[in-house]
Structure formats: C-alpha cells, structure tokens
C-alpha atoms as a PDB file:
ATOM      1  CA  UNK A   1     -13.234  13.076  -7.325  1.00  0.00           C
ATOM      2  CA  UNK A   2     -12.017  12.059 -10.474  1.00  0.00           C
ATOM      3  CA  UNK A   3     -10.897   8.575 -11.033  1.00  0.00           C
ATOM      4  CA  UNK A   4      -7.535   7.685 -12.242  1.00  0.00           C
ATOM      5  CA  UNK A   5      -4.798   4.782 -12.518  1.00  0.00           C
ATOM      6  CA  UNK A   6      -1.097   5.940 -10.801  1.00  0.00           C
ATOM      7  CA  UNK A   7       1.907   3.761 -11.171  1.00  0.00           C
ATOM      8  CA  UNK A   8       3.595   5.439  -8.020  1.00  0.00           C
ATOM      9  CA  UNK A   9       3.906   4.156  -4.731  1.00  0.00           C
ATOM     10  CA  UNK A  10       3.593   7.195  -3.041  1.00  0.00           C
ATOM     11  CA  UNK A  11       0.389   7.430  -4.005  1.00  0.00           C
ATOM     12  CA  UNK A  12      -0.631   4.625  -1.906  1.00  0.00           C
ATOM     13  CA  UNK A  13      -1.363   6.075   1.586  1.00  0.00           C
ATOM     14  CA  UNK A  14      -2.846   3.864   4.301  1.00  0.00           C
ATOM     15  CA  UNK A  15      -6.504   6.091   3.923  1.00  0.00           C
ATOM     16  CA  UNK A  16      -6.433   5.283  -0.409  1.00  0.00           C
ATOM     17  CA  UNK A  17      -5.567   1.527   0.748  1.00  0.00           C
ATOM     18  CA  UNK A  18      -8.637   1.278   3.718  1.00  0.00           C
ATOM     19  CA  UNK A  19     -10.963   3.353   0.734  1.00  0.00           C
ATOM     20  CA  UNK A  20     -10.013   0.801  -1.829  1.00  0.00           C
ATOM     21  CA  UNK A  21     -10.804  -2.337   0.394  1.00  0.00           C
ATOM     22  CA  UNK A  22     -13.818  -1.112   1.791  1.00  0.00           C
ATOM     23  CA  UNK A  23     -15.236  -0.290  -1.285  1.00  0.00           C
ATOM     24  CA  UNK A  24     -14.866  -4.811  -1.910  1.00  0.00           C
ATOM     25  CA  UNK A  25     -17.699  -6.561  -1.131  1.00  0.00           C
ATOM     26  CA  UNK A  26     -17.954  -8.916   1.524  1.00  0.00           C
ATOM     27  CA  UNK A  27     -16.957 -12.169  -0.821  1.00  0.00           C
ATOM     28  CA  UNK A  28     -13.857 -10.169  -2.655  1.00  0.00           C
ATOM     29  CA  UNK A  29     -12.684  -9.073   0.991  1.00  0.00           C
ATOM     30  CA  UNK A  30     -13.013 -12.788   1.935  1.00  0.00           C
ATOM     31  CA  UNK A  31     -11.199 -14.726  -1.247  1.00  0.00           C
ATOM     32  CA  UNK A  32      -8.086 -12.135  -0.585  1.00  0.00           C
ATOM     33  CA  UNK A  33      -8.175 -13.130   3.221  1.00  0.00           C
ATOM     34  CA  UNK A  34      -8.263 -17.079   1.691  1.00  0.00           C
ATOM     35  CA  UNK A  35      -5.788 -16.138  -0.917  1.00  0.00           C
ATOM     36  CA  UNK A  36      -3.090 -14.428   1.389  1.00  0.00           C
ATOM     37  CA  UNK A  37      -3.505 -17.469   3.857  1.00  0.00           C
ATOM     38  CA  UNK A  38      -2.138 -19.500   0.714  1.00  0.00           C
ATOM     39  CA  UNK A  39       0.311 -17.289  -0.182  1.00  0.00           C
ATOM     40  CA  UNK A  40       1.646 -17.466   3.308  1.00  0.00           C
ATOM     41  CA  UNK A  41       1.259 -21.123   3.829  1.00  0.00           C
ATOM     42  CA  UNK A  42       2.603 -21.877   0.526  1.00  0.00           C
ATOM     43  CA  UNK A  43       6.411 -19.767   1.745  1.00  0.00           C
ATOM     44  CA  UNK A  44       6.008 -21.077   5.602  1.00  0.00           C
ATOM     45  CA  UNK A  45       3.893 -24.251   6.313  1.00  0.00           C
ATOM     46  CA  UNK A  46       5.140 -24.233   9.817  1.00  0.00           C
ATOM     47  CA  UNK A  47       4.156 -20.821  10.624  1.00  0.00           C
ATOM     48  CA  UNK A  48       0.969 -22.828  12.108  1.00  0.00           C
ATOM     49  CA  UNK A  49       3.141 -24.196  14.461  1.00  0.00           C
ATOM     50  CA  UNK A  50       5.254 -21.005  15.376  1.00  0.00           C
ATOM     51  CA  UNK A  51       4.035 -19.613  18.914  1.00  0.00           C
ATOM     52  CA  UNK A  52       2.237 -16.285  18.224  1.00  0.00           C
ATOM     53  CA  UNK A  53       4.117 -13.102  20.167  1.00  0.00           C
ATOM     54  CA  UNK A  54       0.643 -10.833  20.110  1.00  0.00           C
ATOM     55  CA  UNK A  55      -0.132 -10.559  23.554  1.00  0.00           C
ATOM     56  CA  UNK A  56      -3.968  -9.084  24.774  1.00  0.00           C
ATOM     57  CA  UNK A  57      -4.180  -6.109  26.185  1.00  0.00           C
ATOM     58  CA  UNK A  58      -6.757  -4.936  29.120  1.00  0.00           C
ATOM     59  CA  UNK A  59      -6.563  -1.168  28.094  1.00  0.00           C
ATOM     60  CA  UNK A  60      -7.397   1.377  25.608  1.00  0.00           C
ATOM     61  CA  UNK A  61      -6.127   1.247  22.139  1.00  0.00           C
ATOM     62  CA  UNK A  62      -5.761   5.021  20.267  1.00  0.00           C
ATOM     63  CA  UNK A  63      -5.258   5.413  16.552  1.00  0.00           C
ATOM     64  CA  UNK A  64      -3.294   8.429  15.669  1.00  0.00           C
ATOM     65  CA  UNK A  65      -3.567   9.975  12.223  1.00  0.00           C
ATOM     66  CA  UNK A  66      -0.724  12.270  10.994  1.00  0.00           C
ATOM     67  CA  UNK A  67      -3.527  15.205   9.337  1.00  0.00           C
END
C-alpha cells in the first residue's frame, strides 16, 4: 500500500480513521483523549453537570459493516 496525503473528505472512511488511530501509541491516543476533554470543556463547562442520556444495556451489541 502506497502512502499518500489526500485533501478530500471522502477519503476519510470510518476503517482509514480506526487504521490511523490505532497505528498511535498508547501516550498519543491518550494526550488527544486529554486534549478533546479541553476542547470540550473549554465550549461547555457545564456539560459536567448535564445528566448523561446513555442508558446500559443487558443485551448483545452487533456492529454492521456496509462491505
């Protein structure tokens, strides 16, 4: 696979996105995590506050892929 840079956002499918962060090592995954909790902090400080609307779930959970 040849390696190249594309300015198109089509080109950024959900399986180039997963590739690109697992190929980060365990610190660069962590200062994103650190630096996206900023970012969001920094727009909503109260979204600490905010009641969360994820709910657990007792079942199953299936990922389907479009091949």
């Amino acid at each position: 696979m040849e390696k190249q840079i594309v300015h198109d956002w089509s080109a950024e499918s959900l399986e180039e996105k997963a590739r690109w962060f697992q190929s980060l090592s365990i610190e660069e995954r962590m200062n994103l995590l650190c630096e996206f909790t900023d970012l969001i902090l920094s727009i909503n400080p109260n979204i600490v506050e905010q009641r969360p609307y994820a709910q657990s779930t007792s079942g199953r959970v299936r990922v389907v892929t479009k091949t």
